[in-house]
C-alpha atoms as a PDB file:
ATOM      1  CA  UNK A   1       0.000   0.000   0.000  1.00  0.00           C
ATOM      2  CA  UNK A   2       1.343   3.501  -0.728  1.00  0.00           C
ATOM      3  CA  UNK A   3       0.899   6.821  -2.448  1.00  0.00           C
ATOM      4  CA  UNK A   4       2.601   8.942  -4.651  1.00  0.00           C
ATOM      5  CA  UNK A   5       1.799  12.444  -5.754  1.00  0.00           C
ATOM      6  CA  UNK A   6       3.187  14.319  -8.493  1.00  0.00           C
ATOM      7  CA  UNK A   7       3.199  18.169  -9.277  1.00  0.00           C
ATOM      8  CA  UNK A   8       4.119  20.156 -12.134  1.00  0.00           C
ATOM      9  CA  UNK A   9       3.562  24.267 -11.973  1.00  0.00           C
ATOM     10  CA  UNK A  10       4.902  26.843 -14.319  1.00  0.00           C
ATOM     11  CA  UNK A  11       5.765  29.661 -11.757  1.00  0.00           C
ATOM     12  CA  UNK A  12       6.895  32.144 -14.485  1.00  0.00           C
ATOM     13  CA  UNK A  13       6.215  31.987 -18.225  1.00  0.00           C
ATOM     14  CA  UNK A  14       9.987  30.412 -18.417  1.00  0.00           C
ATOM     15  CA  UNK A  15      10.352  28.997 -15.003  1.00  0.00           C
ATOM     16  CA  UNK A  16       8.681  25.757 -14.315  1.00  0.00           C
ATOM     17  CA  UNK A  17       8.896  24.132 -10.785  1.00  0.00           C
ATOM     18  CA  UNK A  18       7.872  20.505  -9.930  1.00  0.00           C
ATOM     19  CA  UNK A  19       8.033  17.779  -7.110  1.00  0.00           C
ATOM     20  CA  UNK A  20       7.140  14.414  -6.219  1.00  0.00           C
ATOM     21  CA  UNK A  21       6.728  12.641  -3.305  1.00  0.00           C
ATOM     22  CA  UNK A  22       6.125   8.835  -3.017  1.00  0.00           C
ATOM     23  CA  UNK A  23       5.353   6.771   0.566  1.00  0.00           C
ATOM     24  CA  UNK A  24       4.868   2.625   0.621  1.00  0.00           C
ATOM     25  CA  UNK A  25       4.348   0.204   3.445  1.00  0.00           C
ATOM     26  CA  UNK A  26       5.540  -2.330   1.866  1.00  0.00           C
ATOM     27  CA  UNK A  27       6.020  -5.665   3.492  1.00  0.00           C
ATOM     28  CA  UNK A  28       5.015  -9.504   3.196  1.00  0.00           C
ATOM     29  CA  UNK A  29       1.715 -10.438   4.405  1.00  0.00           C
ATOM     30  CA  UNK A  30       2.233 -14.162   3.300  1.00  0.00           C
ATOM     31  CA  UNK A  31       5.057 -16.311   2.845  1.00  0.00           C
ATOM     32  CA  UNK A  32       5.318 -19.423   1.319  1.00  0.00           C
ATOM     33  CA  UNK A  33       7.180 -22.389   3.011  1.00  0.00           C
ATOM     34  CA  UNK A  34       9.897 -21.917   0.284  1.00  0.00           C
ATOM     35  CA  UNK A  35      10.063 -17.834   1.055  1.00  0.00           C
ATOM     36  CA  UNK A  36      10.496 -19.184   5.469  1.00  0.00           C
ATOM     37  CA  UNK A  37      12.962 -21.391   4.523  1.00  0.00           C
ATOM     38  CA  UNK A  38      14.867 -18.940   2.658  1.00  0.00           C
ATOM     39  CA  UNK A  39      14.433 -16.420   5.399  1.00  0.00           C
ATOM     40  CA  UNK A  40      12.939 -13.792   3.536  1.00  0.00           C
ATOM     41  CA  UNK A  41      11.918 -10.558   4.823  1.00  0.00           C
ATOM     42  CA  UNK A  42       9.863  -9.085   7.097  1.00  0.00           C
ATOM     43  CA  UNK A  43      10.475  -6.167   4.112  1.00  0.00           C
ATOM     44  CA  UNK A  44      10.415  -6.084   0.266  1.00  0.00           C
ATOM     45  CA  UNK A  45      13.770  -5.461  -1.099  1.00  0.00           C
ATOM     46  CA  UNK A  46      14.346  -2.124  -2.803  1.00  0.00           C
ATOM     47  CA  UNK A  47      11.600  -0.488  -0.586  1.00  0.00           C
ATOM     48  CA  UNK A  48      11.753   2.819   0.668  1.00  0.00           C
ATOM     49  CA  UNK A  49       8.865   3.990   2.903  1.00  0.00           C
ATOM     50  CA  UNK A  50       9.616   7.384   1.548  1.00  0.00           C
ATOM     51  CA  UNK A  51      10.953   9.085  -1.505  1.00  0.00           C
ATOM     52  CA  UNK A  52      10.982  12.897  -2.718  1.00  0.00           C
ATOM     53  CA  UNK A  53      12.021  15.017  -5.829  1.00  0.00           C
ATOM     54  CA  UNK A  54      11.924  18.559  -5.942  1.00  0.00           C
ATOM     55  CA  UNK A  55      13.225  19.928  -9.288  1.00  0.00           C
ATOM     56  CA  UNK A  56      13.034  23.248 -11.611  1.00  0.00           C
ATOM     57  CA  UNK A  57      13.772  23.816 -15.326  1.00  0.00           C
ATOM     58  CA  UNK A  58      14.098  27.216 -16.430  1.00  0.00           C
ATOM     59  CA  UNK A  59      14.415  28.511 -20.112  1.00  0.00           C
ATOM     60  CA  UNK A  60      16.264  31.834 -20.732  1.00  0.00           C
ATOM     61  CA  UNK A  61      13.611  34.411 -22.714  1.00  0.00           C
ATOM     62  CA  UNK A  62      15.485  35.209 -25.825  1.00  0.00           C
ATOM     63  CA  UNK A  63      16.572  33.490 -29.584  1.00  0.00           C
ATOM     64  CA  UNK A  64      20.573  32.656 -28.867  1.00  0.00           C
ATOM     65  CA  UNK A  65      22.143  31.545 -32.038  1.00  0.00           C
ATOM     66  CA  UNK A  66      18.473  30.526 -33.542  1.00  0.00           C
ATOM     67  CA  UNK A  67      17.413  28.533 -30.073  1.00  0.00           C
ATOM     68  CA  UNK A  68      17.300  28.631 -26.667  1.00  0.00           C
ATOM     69  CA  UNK A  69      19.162  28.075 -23.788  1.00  0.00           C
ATOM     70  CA  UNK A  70      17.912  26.332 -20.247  1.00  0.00           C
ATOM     71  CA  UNK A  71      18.923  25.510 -17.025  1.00  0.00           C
ATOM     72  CA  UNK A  72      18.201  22.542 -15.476  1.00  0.00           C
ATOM     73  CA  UNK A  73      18.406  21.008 -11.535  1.00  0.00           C
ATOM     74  CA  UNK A  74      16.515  18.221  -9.432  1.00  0.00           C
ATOM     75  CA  UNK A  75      16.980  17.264  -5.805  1.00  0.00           C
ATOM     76  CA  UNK A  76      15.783  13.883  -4.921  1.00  0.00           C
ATOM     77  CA  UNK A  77      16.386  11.889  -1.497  1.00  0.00           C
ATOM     78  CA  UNK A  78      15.037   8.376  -0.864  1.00  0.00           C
ATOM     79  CA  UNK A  79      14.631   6.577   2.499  1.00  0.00           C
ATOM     80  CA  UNK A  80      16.648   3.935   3.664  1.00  0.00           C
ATOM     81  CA  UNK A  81      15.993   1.121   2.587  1.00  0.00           C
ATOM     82  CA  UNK A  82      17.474  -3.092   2.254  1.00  0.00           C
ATOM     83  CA  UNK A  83      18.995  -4.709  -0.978  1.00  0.00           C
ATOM     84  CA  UNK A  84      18.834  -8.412   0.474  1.00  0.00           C
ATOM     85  CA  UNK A  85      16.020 -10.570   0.552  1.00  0.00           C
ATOM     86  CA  UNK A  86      16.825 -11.381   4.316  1.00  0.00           C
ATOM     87  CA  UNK A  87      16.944  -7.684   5.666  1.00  0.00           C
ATOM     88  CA  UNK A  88      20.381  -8.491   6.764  1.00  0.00           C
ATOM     89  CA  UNK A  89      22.015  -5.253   8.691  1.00  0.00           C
ATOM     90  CA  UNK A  90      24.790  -5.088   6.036  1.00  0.00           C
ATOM     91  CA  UNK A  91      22.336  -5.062   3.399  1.00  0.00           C
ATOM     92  CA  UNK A  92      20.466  -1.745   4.416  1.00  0.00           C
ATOM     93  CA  UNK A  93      20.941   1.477   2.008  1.00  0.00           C
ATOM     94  CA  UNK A  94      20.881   4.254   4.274  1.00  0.00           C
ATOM     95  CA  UNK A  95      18.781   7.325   3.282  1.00  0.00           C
ATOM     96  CA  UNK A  96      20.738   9.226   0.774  1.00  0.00           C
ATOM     97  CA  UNK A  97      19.974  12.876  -1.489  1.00  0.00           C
ATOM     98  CA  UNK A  98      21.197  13.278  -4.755  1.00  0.00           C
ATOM     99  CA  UNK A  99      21.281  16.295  -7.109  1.00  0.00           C
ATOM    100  CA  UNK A 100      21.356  16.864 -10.681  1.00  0.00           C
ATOM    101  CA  UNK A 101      22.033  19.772 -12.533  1.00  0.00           C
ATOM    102  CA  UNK A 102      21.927  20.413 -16.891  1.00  0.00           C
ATOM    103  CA  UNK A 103      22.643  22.998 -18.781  1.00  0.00           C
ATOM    104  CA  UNK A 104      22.040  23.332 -22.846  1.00  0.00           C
ATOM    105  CA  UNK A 105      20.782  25.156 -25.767  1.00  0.00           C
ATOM    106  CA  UNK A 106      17.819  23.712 -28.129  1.00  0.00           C
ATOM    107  CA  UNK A 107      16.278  24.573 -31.120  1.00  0.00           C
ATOM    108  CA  UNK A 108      14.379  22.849 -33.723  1.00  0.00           C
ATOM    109  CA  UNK A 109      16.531  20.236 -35.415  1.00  0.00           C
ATOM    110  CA  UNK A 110      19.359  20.148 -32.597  1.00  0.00           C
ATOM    111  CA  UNK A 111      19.329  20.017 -28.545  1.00  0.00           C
ATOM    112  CA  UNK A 112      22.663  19.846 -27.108  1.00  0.00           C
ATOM    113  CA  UNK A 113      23.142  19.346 -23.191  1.00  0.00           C
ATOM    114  CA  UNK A 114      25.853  19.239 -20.683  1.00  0.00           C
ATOM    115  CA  UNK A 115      24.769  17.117 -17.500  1.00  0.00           C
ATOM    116  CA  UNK A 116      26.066  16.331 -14.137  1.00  0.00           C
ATOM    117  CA  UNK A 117      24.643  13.655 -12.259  1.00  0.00           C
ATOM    118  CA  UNK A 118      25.482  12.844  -8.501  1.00  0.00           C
ATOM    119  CA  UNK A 119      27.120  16.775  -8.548  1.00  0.00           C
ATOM    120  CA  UNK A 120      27.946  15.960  -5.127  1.00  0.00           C
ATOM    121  CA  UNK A 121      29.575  12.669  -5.764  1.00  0.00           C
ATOM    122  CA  UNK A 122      27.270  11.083  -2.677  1.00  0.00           C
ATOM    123  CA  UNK A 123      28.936   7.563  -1.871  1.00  0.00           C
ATOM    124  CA  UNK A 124      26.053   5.290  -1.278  1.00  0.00           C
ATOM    125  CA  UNK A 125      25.397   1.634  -2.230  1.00  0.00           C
ATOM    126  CA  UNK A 126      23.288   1.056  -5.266  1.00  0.00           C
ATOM    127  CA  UNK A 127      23.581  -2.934  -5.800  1.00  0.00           C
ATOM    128  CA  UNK A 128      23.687  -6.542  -3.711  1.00  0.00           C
ATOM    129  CA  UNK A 129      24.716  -9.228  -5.936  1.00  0.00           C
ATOM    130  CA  UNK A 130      25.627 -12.330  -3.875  1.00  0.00           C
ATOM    131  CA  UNK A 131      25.579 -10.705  -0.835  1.00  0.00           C
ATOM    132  CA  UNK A 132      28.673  -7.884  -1.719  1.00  0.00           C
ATOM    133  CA  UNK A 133      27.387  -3.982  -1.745  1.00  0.00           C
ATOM    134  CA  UNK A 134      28.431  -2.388  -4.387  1.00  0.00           C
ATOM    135  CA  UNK A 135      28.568   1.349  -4.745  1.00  0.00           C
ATOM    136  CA  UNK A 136      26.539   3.650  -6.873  1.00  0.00           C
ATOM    137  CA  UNK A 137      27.980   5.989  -9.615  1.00  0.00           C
ATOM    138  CA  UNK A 138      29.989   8.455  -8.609  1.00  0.00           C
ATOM    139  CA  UNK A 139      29.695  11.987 -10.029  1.00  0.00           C
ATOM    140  CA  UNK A 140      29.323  11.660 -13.709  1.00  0.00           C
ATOM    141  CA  UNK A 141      29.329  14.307 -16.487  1.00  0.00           C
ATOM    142  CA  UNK A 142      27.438  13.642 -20.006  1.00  0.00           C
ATOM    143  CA  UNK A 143      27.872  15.352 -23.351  1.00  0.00           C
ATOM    144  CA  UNK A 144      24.515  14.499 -25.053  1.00  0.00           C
ATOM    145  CA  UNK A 145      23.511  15.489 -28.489  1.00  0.00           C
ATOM    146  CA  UNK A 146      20.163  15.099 -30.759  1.00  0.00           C
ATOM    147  CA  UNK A 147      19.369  15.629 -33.938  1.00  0.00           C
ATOM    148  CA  UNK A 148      15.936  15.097 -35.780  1.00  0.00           C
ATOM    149  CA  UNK A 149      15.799  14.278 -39.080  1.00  0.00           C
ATOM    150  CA  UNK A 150      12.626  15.886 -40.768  1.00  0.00           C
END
C-alpha cells in the first residue's frame, strides 16, 4: 500500500517548478514455506517507505544563435531502505539525497546538453549481488547530443 503524488507548476512563463513525493508500506503479508525457509523478509527489497524530488527547469527568454538556452536542476532523497532478501544489517541502504544539474541550448533540429549527475559525488550503495554492496555511480558528467531528421 502507498501513495505517490506528483506536481508540475509553471511559476513564471519560463520557469517551471515541480516535485514528487512517493510513501509505501511495503512488506510480506504471506510467505510461502519456500520464502520461510529462505528467510525472507519481514520487508520487500528495494523499498523505501519514503521518496521525494523537488526539481526546476528554467528557459532563458530570448533566440541565442536561432534557439534557446535552459537551465536545469533536481533534488531527490530516498529513504533507507534493504537490498537483500533477508533484511540483513549489512544489506540496508541508508537514506541518501542526490542532485542533478543540466545545462544546454535547443532549437528545432538540434538540442545539445551538458549534465552532471550525482554533482555531489554522494557515496552510497546502489547494488547486492551475492551478498557484496556495491557502490553507486559516482559523479558523472554527459555530453549528449540530438538531432531530428525531418
Amino acid at each position: 500500500e502507498g501513495l505517490e503524488v506528483e506536481v508540475t507548476g509553471a511559476a513564471t512563463e519560463n520557469l517551471t517548478v515541480y516535485g514528487s513525493l512517493g510513501m509505501m508500506n511495503g512488506k510480506y503479508t504471506r510467505l510461502s514455506m519456500g520464502g520461510m525457509l529462505a528467510n525472507i523478509g519481514p520487508k520487500p527489497t528495494r523499498t523505501p517507505e519514503m521518496t521525494a524530488l523537488l526539481g526546476a527547469d528554467y528557459t532563458v527568454p530570448r533566440n541565442i544563435a536561432g534557439g534557446e538556452v535552459f537551465f536545469a536542476g533536481q533534488v531527490s532523497w530516498v529513504d533507507e531502505y534493504f537490498m537483500g532478501n533477508d533484511n540483513a544489517p549489512n544489506t540496508l541502504i541508508r537514506s541518501h539525497e542526490l542532485v542533478n544539474a543540466q545545462v544546454g541550448w535547443r532549437s528545432e533540429a538540434l538540442d545539445v546538453v551538458l549534465e552532471c549527475k550525482n554533482c555531489f559525488d554522494e557515496t552510497w550503495f546502489g547494488t547486492n549481488l551475492f551478498n557484496v554492496m556495491y557502490t553507486a555511480d559516482p559523479k558523472r558528467w554527459a555530453l549528449r547530443a540530438r538531432y531530428r531528421f525531418e
